[in-house]
N, C-alpha and C. Protein backbone atom coordinates (compact mmCIF):
# COMPACT_ATOMS: atom_id res chain seq x y z
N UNK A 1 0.84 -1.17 0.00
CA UNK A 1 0.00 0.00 0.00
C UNK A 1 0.89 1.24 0.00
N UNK A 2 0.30 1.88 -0.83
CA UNK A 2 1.59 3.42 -0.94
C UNK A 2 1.10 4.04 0.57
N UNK A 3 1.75 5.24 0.43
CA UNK A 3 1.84 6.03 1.12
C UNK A 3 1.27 7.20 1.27
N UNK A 4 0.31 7.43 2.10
CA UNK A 4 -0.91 9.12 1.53
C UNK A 4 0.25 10.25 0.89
N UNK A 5 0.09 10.74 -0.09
CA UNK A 5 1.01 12.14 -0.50
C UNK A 5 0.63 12.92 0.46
N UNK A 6 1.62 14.29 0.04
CA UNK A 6 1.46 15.25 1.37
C UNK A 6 0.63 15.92 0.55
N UNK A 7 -0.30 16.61 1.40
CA UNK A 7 -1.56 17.20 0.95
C UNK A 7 -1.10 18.82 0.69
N UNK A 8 -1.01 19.62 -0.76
CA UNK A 8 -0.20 20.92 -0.60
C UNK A 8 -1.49 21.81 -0.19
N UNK A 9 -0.82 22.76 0.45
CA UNK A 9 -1.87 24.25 1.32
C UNK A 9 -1.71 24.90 -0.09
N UNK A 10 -2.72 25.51 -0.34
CA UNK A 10 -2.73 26.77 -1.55
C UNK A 10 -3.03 27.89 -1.04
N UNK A 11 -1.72 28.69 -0.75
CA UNK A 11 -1.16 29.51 -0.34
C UNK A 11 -1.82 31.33 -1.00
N UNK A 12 -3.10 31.69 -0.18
CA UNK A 12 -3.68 32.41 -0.14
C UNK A 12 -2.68 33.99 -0.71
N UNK A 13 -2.89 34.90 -1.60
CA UNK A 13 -2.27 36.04 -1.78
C UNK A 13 -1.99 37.02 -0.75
N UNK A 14 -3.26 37.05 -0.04
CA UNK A 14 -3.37 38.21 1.13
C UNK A 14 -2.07 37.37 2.26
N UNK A 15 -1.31 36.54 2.10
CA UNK A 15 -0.34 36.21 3.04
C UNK A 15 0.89 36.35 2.52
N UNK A 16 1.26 36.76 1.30
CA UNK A 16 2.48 37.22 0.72
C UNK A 16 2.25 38.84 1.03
N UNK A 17 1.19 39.64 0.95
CA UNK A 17 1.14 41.07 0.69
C UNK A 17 1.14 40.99 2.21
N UNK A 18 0.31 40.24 3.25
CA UNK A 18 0.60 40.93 5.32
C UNK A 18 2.21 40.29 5.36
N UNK A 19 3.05 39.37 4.77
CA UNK A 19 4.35 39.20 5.17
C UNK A 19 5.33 40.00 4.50
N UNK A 20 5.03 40.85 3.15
CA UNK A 20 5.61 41.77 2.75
C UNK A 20 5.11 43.16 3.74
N UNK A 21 4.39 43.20 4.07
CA UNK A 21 4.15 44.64 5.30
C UNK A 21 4.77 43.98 6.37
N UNK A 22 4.97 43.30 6.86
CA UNK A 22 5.59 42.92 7.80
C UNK A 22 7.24 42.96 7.89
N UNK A 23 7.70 42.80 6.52
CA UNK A 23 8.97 43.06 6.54
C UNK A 23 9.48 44.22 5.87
N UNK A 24 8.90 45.12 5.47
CA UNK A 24 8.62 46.19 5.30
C UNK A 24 8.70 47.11 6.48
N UNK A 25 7.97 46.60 7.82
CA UNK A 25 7.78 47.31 8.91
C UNK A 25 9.24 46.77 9.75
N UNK A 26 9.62 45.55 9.55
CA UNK A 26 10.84 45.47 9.92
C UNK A 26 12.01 45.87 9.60
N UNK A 27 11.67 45.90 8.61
CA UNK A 27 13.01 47.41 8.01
C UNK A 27 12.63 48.26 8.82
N UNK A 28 12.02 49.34 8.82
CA UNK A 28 11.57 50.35 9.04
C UNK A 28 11.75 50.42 10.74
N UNK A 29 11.56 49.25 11.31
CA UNK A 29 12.08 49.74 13.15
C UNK A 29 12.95 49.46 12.75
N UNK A 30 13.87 48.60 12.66
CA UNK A 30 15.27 48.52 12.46
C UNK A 30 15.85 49.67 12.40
N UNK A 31 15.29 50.42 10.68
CA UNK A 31 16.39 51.66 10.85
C UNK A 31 16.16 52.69 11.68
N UNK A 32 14.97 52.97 11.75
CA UNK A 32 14.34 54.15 13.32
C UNK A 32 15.26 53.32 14.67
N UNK A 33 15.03 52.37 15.03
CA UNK A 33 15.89 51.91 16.26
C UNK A 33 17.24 52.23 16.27
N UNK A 34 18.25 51.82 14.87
CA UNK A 34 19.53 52.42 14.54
C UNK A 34 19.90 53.94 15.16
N UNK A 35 18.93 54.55 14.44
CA UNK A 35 18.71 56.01 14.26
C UNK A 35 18.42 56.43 15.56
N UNK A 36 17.80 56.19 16.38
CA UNK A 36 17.54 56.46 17.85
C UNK A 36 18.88 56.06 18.60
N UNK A 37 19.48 54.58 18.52
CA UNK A 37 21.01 54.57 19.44
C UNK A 37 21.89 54.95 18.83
N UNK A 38 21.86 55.15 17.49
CA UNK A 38 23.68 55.94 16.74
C UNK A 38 23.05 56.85 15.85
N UNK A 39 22.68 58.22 16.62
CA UNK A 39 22.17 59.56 15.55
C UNK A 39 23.20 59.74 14.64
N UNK A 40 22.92 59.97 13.79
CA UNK A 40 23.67 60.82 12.11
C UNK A 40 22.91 61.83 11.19
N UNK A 41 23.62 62.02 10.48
CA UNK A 41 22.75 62.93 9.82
C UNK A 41 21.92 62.44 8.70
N UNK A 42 22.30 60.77 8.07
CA UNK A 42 21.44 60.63 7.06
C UNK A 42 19.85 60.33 8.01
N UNK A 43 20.48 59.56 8.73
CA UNK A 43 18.68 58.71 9.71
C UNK A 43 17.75 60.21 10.31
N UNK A 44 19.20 61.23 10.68
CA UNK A 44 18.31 62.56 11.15
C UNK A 44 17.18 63.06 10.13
N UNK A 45 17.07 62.91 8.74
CA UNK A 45 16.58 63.53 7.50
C UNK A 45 15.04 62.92 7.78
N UNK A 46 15.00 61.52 8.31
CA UNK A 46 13.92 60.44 8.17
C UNK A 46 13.05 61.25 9.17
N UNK A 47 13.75 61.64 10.09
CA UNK A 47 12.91 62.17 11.45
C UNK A 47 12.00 63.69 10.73
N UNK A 48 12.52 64.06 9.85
CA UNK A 48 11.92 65.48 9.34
C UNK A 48 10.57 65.04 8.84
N UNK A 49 9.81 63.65 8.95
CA UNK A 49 8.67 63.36 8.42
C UNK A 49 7.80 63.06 9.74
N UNK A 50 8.41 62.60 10.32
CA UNK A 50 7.53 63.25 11.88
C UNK A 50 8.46 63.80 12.81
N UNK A 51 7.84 64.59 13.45
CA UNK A 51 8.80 65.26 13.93
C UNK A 51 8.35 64.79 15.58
N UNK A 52 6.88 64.79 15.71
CA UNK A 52 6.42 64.45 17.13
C UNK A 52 6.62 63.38 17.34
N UNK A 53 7.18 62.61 16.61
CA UNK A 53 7.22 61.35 16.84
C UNK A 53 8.95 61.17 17.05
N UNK A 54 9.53 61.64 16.83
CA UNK A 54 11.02 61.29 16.99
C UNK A 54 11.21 62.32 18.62
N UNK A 55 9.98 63.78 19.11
CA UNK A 55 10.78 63.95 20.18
C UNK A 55 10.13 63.28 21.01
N UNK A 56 8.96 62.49 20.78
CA UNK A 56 8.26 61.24 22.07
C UNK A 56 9.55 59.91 22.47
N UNK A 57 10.11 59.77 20.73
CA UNK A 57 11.03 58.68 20.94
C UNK A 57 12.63 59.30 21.72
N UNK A 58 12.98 60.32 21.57
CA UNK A 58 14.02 60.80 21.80
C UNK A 58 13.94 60.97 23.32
N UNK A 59 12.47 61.21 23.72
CA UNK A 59 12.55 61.97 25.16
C UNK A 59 12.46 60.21 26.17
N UNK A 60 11.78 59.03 25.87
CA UNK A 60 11.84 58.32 26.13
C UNK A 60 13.41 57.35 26.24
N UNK A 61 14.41 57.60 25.15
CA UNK A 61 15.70 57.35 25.87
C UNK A 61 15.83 56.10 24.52
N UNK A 62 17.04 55.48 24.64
CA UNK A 62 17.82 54.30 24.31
C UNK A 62 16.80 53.59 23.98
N UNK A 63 16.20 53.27 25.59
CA UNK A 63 15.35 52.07 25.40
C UNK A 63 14.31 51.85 24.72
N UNK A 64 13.68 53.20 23.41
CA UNK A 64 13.24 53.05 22.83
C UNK A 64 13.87 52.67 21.31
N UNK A 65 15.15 52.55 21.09
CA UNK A 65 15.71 52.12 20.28
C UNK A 65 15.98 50.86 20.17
N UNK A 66 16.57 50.20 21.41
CA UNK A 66 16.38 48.50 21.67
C UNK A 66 15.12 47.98 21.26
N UNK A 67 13.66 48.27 21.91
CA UNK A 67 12.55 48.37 21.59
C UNK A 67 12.33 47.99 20.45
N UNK A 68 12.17 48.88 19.24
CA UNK A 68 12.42 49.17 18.12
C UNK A 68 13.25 47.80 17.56
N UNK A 69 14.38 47.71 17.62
CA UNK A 69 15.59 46.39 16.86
C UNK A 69 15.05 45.53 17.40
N UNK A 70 14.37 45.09 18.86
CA UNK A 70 13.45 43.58 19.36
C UNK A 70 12.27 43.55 18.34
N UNK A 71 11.55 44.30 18.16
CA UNK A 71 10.30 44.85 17.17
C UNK A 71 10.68 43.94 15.46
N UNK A 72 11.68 44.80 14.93
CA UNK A 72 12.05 44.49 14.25
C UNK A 72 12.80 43.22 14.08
N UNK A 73 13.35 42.68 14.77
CA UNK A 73 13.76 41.30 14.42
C UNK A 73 13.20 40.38 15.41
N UNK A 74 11.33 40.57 15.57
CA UNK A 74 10.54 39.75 15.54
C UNK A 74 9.46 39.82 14.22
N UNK A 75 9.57 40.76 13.59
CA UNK A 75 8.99 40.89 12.38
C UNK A 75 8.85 39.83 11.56
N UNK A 76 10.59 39.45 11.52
CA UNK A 76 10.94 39.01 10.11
C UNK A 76 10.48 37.66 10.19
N UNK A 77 11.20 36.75 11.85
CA UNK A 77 10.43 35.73 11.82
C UNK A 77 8.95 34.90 11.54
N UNK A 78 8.26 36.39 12.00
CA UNK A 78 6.82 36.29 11.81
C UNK A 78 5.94 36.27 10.59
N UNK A 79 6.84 37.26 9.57
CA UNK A 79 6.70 37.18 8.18
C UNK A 79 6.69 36.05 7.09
N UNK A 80 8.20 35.07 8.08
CA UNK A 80 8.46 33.42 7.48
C UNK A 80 7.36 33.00 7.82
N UNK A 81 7.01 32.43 9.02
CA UNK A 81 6.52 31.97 9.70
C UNK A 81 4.99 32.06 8.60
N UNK A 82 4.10 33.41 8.49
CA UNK A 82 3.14 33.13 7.63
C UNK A 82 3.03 32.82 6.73
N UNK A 83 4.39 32.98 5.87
CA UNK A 83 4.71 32.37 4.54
C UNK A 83 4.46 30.81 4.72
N UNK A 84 4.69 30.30 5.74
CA UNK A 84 4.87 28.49 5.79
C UNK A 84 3.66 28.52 6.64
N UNK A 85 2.43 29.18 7.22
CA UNK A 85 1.05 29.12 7.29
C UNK A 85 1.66 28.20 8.76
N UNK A 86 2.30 29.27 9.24
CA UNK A 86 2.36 28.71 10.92
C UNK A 86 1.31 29.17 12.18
N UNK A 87 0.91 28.82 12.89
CA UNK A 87 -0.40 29.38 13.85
C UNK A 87 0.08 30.31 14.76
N UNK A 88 1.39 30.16 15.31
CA UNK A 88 1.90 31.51 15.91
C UNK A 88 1.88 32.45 15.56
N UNK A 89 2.67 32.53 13.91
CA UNK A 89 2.81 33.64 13.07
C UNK A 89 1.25 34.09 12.96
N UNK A 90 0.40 33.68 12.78
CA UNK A 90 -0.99 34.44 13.06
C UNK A 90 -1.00 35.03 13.91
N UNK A 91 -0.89 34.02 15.01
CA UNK A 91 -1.58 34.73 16.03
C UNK A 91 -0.58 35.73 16.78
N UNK A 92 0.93 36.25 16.66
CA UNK A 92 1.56 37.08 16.55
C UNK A 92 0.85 38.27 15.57
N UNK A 93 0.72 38.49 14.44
CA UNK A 93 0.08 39.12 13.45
C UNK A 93 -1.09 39.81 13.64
N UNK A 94 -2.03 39.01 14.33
CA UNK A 94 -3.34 39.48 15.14
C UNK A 94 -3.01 40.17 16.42
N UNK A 95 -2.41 39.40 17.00
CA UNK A 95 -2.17 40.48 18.29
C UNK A 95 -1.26 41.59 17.64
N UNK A 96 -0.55 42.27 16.77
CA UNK A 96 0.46 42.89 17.13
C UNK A 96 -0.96 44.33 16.00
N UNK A 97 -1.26 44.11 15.04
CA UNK A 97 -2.36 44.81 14.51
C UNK A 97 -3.62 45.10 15.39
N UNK A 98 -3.53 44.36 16.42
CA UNK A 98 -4.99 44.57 17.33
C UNK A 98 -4.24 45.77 18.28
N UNK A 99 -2.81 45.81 18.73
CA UNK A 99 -2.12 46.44 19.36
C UNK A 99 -1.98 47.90 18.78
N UNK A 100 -1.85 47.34 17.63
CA UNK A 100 -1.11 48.80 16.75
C UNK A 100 -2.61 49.36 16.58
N UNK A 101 -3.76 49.00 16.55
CA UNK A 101 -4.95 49.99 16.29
C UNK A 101 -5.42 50.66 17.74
N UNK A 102 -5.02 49.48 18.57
CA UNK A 102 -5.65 50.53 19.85
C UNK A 102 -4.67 51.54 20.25
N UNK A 103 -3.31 51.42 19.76
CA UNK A 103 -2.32 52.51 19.98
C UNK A 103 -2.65 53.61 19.40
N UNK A 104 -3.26 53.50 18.36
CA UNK A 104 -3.81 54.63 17.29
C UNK A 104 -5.02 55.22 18.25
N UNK A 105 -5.92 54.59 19.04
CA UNK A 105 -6.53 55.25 19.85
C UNK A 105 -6.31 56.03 20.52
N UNK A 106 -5.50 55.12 21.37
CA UNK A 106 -4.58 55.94 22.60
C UNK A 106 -4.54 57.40 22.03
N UNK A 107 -3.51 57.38 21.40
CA UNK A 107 -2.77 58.60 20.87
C UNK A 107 -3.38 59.47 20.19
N UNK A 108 -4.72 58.86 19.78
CA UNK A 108 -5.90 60.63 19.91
C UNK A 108 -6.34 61.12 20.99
N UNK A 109 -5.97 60.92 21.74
CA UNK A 109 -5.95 61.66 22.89
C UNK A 109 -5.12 62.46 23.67
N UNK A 110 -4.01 61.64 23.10
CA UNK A 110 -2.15 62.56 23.46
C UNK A 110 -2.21 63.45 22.84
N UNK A 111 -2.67 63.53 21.07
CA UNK A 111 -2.23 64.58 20.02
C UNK A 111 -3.10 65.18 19.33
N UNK A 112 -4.34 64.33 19.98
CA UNK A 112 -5.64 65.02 18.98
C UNK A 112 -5.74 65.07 17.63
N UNK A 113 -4.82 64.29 16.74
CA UNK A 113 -4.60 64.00 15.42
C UNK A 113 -6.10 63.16 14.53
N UNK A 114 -7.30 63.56 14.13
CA UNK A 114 -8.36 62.43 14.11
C UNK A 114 -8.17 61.82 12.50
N UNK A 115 -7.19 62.62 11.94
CA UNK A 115 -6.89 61.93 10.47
C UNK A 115 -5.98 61.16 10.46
N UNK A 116 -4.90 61.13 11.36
CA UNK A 116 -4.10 60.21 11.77
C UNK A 116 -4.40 58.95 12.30
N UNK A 117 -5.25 59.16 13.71
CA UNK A 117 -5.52 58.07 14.31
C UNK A 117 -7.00 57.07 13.16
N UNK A 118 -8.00 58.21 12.83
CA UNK A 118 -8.67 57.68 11.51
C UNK A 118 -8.08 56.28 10.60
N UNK A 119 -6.57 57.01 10.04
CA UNK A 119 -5.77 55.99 9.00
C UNK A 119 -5.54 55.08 9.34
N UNK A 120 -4.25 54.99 10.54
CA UNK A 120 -3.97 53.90 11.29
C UNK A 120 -5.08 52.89 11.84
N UNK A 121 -6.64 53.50 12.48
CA UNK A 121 -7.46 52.25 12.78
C UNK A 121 -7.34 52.05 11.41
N UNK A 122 -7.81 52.28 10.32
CA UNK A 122 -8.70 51.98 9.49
C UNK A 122 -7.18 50.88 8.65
N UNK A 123 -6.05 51.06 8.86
CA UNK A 123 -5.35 50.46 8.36
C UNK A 123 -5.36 49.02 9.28
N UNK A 124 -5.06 48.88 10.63
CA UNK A 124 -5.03 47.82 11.44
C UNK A 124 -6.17 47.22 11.55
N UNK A 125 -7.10 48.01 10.89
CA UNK A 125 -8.78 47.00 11.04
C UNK A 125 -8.31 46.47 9.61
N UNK A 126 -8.16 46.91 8.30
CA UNK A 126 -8.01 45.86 7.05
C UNK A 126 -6.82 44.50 7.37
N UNK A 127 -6.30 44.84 8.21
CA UNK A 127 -5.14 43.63 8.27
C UNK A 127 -5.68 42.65 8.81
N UNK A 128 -6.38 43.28 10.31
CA UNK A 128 -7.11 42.07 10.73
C UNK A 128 -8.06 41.43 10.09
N UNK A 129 -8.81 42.15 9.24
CA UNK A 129 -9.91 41.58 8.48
C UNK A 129 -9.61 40.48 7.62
N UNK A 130 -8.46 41.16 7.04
CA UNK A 130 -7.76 39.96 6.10
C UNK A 130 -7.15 38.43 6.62
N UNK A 131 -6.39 38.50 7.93
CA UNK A 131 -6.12 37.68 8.79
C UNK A 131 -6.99 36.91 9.13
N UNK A 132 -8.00 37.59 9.18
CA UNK A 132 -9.64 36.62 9.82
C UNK A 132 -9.83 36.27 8.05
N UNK A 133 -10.01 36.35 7.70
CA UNK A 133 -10.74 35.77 6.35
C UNK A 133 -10.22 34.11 6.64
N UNK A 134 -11.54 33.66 6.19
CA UNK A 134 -11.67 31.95 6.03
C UNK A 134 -10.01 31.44 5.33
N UNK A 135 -9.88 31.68 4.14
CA UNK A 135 -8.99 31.37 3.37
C UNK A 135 -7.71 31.57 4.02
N UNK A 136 -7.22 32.61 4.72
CA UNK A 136 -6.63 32.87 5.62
C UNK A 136 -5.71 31.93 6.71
N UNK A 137 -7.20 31.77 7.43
CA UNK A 137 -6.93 31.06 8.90
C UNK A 137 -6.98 29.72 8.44
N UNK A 138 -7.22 29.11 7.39
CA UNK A 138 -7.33 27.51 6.82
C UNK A 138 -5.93 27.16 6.66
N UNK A 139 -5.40 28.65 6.15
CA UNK A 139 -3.96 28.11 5.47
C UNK A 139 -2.97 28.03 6.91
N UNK A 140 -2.78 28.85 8.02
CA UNK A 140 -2.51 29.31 8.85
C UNK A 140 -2.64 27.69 9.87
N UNK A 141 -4.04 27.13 10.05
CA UNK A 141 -4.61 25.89 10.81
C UNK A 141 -4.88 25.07 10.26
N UNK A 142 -4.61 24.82 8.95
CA UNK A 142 -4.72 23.45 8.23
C UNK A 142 -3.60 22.57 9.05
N UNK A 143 -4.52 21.19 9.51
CA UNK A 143 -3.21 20.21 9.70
C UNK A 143 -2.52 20.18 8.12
N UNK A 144 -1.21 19.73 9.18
CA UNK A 144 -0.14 19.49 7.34
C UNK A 144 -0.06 17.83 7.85
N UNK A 145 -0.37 17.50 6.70
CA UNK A 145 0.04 16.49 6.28
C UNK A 145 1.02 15.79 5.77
N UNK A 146 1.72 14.55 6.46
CA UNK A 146 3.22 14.39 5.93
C UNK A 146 2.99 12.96 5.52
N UNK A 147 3.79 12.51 4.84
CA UNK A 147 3.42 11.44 4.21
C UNK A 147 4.11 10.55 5.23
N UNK A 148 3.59 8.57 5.54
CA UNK A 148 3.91 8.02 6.11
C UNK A 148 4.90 7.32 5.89
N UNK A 149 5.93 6.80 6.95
CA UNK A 149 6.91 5.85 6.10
C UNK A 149 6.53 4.83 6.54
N UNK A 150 6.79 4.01 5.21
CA UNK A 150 5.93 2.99 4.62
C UNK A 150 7.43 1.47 4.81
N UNK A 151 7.26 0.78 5.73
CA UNK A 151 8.41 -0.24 6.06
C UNK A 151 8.01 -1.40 4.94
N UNK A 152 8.60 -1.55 4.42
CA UNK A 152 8.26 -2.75 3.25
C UNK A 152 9.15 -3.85 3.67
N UNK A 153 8.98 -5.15 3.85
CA UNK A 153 9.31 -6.44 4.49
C UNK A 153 9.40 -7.32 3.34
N UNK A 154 10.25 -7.96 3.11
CA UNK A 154 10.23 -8.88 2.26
C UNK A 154 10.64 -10.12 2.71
């Protein structure tokens, strides 16, 4: 009797485009974290696009730069991780977008920004939405299937 084949996952689009934002965003703390523990003048240029936001990070210290490089090189794993439709990497993904929208809350209230905080929910609600989609979470919680080894006796 053969052996069941391994059953392939068909690997949903919306999980290449949340693991390309994901490593996208891991660039992006990476070099802000850089830029926060070894100032220069090229990373200084980046800060001229927010400005409230580099003296919240500046006034908070170092340890928002460590922060930042832990951030970022949990990204990347998490990015693999959905690529190969792992259940952590979800559920990392969900929590960290459920995080990042209520932060966007928060912080209409620090800055009173309502087009800002507006974007950001409205951005961390499409991620999750997408995350929740059926097709999604199948690929994410599908058992995988491995094929058996098959002892043949003669």
């Amino acid at each position: 009797m053969n052996a069941p084949a391994s059953i392939p996952r068909r690997r949903p689009l919306a999980v290449f485009i949340v693991s390309g934002f994901l490593l996208a965003a891991a660039f992006i703390a990476v070099a802000i974290g850089f830029s926060l523990l070894f100032p220069n003048r090229l990373l200084d240029r980046a800060w001229r696009l927010n400005p409230a936001g580099a003296a919240l990070f500046r006034s908070i210290g170092p340890l928002s730069g460590v922060f930042l490089l832990g951030l970022g090189a949990a990204l990347v794993p998490a990015a693999r991780g959905l690529l190969r439709g792992k259940k952590w990497a979800w559920s990392f993904a969900v929590t960290l977008f459920a995080i990042d929208g209520a932060g966007d809350i928060v912080s209409y209230f620090l800055i009173h920004d309502a087009l800002r905080t507006l974007v950001g929910v409205m951005v961390s609600s499409v991620f999750l939405i997408v995350l929740c989609r059926r097709d999604f979470r199948e690929y994410c919680f599908a058992p995988v299937f491995k094929p058996e080894k098959v002892n043949i006796r003669r």
